[in-house]
N, C-alpha and C. Protein backbone atom coordinates (compact mmCIF):
# COMPACT_ATOMS: atom_id res chain seq x y z
N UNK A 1 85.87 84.35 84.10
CA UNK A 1 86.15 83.71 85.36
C UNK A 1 84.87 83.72 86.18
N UNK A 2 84.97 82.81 86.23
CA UNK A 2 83.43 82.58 87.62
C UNK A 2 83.92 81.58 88.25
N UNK A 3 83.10 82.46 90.01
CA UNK A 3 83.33 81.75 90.98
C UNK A 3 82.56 81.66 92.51
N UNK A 4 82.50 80.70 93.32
CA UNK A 4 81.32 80.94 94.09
C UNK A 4 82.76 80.30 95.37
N UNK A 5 83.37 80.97 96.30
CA UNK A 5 83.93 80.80 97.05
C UNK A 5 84.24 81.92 98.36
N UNK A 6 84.93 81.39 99.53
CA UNK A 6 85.12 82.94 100.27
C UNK A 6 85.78 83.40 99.79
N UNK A 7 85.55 85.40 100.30
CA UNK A 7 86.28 86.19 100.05
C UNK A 7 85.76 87.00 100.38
N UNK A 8 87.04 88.09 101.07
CA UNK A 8 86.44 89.12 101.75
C UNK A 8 85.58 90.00 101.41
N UNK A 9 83.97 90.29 101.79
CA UNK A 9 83.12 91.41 101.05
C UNK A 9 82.26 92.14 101.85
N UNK A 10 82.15 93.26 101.58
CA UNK A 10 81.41 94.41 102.32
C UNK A 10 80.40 94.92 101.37
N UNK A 11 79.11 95.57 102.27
CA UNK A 11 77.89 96.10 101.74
C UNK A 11 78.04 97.35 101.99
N UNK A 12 77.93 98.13 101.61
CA UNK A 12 77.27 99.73 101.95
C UNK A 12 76.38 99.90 101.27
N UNK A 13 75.89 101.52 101.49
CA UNK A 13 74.40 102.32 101.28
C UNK A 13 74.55 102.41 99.51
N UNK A 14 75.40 102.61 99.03
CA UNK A 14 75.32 103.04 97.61
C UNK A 14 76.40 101.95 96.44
N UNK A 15 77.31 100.98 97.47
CA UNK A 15 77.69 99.62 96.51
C UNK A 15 78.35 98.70 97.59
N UNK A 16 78.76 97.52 96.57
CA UNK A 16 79.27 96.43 97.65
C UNK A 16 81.04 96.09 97.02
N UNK A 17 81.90 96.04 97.95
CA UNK A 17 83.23 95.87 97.73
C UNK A 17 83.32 94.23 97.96
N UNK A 18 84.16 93.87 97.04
CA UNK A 18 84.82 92.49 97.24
C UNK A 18 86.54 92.01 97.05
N UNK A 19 87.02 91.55 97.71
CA UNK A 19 88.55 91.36 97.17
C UNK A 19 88.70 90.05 96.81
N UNK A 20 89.50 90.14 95.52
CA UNK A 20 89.86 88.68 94.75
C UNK A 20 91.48 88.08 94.94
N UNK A 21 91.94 87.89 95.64
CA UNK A 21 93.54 87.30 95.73
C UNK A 21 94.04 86.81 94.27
N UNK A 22 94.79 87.73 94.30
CA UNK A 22 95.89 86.97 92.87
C UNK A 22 96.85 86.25 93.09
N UNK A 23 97.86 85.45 92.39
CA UNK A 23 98.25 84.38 92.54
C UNK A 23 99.15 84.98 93.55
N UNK A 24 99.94 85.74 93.49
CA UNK A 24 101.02 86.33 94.15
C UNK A 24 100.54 86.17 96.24
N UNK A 25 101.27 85.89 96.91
CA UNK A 25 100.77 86.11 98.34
C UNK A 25 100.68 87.57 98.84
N UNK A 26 99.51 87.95 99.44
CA UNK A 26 99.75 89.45 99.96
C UNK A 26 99.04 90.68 98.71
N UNK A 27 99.11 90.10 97.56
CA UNK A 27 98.50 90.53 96.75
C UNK A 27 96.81 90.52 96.43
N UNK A 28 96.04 91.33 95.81
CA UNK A 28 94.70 91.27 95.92
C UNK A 28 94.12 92.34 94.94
N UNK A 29 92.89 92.18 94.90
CA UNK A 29 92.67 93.16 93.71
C UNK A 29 91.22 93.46 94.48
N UNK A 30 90.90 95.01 94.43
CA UNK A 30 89.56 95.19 94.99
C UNK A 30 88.26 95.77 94.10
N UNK A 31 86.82 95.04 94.12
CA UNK A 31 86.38 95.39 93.34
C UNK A 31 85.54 96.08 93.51
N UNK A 32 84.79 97.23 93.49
CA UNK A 32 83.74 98.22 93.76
C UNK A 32 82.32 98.03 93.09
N UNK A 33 81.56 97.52 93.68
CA UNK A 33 80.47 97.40 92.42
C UNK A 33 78.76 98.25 92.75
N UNK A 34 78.76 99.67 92.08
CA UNK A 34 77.56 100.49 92.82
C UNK A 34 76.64 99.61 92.35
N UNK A 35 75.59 100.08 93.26
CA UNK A 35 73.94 99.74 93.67
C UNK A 35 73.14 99.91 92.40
N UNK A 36 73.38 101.14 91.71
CA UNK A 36 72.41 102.10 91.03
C UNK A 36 73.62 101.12 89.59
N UNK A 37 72.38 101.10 88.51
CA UNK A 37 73.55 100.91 87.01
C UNK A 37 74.27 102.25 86.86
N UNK A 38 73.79 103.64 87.26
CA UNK A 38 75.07 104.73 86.57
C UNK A 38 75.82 105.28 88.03
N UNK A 39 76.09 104.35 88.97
CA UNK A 39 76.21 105.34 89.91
C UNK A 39 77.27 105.03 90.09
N UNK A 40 78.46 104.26 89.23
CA UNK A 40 80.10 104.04 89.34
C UNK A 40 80.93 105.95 89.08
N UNK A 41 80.22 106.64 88.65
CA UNK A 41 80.68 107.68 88.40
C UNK A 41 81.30 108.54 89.79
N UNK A 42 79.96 108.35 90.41
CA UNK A 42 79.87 109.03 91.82
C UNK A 42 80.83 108.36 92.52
N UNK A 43 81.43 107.40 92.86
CA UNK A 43 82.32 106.16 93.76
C UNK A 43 83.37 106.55 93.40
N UNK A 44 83.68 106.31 92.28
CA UNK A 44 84.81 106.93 91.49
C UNK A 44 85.09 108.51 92.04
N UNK A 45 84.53 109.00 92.43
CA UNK A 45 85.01 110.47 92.58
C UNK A 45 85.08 110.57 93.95
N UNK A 46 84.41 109.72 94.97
CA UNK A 46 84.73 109.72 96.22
C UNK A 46 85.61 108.60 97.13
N UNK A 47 86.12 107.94 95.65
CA UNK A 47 86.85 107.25 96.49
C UNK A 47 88.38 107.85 96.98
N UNK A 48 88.91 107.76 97.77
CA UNK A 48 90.51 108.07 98.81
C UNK A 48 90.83 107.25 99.55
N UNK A 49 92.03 107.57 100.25
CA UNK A 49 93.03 106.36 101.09
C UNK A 49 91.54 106.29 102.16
N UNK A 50 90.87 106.94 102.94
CA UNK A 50 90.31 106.92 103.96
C UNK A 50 89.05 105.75 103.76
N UNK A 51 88.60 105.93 102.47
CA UNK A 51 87.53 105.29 102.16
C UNK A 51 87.81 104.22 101.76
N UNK A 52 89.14 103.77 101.38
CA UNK A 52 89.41 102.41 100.57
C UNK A 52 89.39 101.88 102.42
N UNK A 53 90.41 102.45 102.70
CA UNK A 53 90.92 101.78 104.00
C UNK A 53 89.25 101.65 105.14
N UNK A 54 88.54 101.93 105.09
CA UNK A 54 87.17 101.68 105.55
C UNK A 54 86.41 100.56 105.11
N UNK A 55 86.59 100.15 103.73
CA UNK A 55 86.05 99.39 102.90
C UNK A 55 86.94 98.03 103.65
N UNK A 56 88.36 97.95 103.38
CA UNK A 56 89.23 96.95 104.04
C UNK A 56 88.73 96.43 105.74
N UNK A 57 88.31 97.59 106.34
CA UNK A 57 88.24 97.57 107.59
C UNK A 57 87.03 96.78 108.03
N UNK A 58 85.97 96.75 107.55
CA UNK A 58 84.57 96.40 106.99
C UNK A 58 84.01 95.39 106.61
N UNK A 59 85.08 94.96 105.43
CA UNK A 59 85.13 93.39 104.90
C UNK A 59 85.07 92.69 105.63
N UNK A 60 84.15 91.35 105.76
CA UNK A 60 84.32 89.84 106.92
C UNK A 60 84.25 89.16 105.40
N UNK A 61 84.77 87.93 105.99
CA UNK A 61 85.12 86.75 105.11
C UNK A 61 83.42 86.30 104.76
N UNK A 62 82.78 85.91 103.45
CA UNK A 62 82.07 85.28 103.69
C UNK A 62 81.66 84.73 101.72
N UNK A 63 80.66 83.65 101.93
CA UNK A 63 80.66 82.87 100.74
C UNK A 63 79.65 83.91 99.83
N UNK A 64 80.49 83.77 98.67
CA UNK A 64 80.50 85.29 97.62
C UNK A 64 80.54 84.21 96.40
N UNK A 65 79.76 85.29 95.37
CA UNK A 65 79.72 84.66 93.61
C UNK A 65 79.89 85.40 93.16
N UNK A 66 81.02 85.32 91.48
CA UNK A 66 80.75 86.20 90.64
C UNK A 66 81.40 85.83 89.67
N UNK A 67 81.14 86.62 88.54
CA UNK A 67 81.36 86.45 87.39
C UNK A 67 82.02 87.56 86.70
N UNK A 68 83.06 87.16 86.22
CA UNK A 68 83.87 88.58 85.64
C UNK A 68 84.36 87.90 84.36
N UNK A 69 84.63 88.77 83.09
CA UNK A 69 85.41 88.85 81.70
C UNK A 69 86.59 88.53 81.76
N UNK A 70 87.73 87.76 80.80
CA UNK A 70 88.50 87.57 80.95
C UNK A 70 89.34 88.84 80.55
N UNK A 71 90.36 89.03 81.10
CA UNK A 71 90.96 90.73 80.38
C UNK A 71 91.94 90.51 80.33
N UNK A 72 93.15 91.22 79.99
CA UNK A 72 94.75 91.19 80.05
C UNK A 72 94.97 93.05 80.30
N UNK A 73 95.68 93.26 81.09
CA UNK A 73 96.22 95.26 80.75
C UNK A 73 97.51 94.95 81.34
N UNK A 74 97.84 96.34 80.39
CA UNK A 74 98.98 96.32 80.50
C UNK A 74 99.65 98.00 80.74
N UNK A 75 100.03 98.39 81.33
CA UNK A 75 100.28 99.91 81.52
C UNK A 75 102.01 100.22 81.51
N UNK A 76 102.38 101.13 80.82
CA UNK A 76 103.29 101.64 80.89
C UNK A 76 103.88 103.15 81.49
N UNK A 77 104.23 103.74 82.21
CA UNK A 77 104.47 105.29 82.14
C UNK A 77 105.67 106.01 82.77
N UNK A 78 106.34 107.19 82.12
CA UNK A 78 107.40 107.85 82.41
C UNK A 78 107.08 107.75 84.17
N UNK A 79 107.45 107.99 84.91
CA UNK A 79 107.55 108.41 85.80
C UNK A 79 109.05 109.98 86.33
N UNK A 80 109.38 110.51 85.44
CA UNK A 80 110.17 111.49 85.65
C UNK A 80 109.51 112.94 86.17
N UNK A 81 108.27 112.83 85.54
CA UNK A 81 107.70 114.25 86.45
C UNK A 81 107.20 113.83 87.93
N UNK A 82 106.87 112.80 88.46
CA UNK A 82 106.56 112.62 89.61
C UNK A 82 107.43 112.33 90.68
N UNK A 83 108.50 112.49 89.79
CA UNK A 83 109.96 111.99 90.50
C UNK A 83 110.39 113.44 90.75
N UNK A 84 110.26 114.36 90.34
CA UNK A 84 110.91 115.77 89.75
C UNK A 84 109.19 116.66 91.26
N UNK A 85 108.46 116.09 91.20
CA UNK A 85 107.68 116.49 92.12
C UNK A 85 107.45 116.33 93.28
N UNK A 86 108.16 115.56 93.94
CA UNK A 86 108.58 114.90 95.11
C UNK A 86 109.87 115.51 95.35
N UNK A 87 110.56 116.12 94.75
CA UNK A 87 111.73 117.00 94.77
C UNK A 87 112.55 116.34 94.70
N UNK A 88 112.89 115.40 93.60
CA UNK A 88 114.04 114.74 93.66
C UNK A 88 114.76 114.87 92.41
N UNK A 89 114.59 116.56 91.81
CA UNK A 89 115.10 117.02 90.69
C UNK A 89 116.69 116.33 90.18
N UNK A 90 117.06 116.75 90.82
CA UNK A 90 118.64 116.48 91.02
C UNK A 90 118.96 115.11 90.20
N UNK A 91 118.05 114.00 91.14
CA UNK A 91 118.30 112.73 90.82
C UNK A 91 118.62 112.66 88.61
N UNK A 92 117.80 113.52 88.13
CA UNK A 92 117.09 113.94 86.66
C UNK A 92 118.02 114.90 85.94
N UNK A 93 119.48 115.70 86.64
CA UNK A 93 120.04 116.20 86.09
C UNK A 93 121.25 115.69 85.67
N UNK A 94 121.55 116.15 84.44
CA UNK A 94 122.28 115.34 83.22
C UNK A 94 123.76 115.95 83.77
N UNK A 95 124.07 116.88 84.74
CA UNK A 95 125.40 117.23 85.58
C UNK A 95 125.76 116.54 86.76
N UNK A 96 124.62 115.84 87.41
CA UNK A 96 124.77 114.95 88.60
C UNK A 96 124.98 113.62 87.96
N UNK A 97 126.69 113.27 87.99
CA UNK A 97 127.37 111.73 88.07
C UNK A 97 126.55 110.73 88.70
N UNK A 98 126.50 109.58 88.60
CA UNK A 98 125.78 108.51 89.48
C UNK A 98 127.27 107.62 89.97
N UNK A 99 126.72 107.74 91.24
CA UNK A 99 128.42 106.99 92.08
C UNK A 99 128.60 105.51 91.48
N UNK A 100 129.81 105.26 91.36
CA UNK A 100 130.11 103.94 91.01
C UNK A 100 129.95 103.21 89.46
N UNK A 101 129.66 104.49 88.56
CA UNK A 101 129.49 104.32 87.18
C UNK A 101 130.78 104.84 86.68
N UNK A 102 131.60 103.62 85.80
CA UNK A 102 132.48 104.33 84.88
C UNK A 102 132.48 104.32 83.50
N UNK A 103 131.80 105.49 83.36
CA UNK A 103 131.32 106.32 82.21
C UNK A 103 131.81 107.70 82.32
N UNK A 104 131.72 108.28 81.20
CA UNK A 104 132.29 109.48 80.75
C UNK A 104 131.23 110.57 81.53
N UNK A 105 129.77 110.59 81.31
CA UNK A 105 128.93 110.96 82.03
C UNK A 105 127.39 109.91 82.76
N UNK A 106 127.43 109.58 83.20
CA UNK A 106 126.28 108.67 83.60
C UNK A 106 124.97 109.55 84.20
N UNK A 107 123.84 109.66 83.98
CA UNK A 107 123.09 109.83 84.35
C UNK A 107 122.05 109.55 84.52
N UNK A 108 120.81 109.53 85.10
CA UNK A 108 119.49 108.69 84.96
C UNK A 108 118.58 109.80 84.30
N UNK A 109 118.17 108.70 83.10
CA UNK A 109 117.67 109.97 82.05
C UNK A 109 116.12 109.82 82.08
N UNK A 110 115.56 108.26 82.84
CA UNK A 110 113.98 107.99 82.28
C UNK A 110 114.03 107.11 83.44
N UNK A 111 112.46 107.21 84.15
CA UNK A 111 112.61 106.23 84.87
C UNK A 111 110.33 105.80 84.20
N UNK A 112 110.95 104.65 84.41
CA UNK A 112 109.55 104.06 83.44
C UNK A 112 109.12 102.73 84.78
N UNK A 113 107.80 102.80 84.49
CA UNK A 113 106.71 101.93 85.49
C UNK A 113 106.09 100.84 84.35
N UNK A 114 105.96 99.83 84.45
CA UNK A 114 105.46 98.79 83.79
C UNK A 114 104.20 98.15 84.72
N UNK A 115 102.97 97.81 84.09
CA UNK A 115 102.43 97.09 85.14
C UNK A 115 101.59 96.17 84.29
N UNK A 116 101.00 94.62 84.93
CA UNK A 116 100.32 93.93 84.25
C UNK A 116 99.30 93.57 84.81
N UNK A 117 97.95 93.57 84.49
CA UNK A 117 97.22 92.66 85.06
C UNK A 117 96.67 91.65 84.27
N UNK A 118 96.35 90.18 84.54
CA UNK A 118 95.42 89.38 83.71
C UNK A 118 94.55 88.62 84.73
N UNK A 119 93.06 88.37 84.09
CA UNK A 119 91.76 87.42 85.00
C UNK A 119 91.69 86.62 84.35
N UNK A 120 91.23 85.65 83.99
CA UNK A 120 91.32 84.20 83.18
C UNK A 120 90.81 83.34 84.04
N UNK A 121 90.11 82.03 83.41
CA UNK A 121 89.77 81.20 84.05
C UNK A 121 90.48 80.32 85.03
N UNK A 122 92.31 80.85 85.36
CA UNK A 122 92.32 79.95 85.78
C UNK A 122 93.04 80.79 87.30
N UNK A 123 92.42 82.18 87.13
CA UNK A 123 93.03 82.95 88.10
C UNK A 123 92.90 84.40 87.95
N UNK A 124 93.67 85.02 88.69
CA UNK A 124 94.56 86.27 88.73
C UNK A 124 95.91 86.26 88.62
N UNK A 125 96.73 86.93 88.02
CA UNK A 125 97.39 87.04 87.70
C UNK A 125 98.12 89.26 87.77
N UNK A 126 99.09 89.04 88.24
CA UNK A 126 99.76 90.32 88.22
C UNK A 126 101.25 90.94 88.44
N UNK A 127 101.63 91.96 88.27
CA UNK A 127 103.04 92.09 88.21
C UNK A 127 103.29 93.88 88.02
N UNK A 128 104.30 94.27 88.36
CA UNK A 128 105.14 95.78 88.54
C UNK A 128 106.37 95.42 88.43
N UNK A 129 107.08 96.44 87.46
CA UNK A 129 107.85 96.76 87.66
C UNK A 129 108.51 98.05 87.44
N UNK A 130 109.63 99.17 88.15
CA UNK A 130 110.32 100.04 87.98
C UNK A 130 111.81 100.04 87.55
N UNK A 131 112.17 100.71 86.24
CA UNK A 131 113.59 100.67 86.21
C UNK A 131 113.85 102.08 85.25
């Protein structure tokens, strides 16, 4: 995908952030790109809510180029220990009925995260889901 259009982008001391809108409204994908060739390591370890949200804050609209690989990902994962860590054990026990199920025992045994992303020439493209 290459492209020479606006979009929101910011400079700092050690890289420059840009956001790419995917097809979806409200949706966006942000890209980090350090200064130095090995210095994604370091960014990576300092990035947090405070610093993303600085980066957002920062951004002005302005005419931007680039060139990115076409990719597809795709992620899958349990989500039951993070559910169980937030203290919502209970929800996970095979003795707690679920209201309005008639079944012999009903319970919620797995709860799984799906996610997609694809870049392609003719976009962005993305998607979540939980069940």
């Amino acid at each position: 995908m290459k492209a020479t259009d606006e979009f929101r982008h910011a400079m700092f001391d050690d890289f420059q952030a840009f956001e790419l809108p995917c097809n979806e409204e409200n949706i966006s994908m942000l890209f980090v790109l350090p200064n130095k060739r090995d210095g994604l390591k370091d960014i990576e370890d300092s990035l947090n809510h405070d610093k993303l949200l600085n980066i957002f804050q920062k951004s002005n609209d302005s005419i931007f180029s680039f060139s990115l690989p076409k990719f597809r990902m795709r992620l899958e994962m349990a989500l039951n220990r993070e559910i169980r860590a937030l203290g919502l054990k209970k929800s996970l026990d095979e003795e707690v009925k679920v209201s309005g199920m008639d079944a012999e025992i009903a319970f919620i045994y797995k709860v799984i995260h799906k996610r997609f992303v694809e870049i392609n020439e003719n976009g962005t493209e993305a998607s979540g889901g939980t069940y």
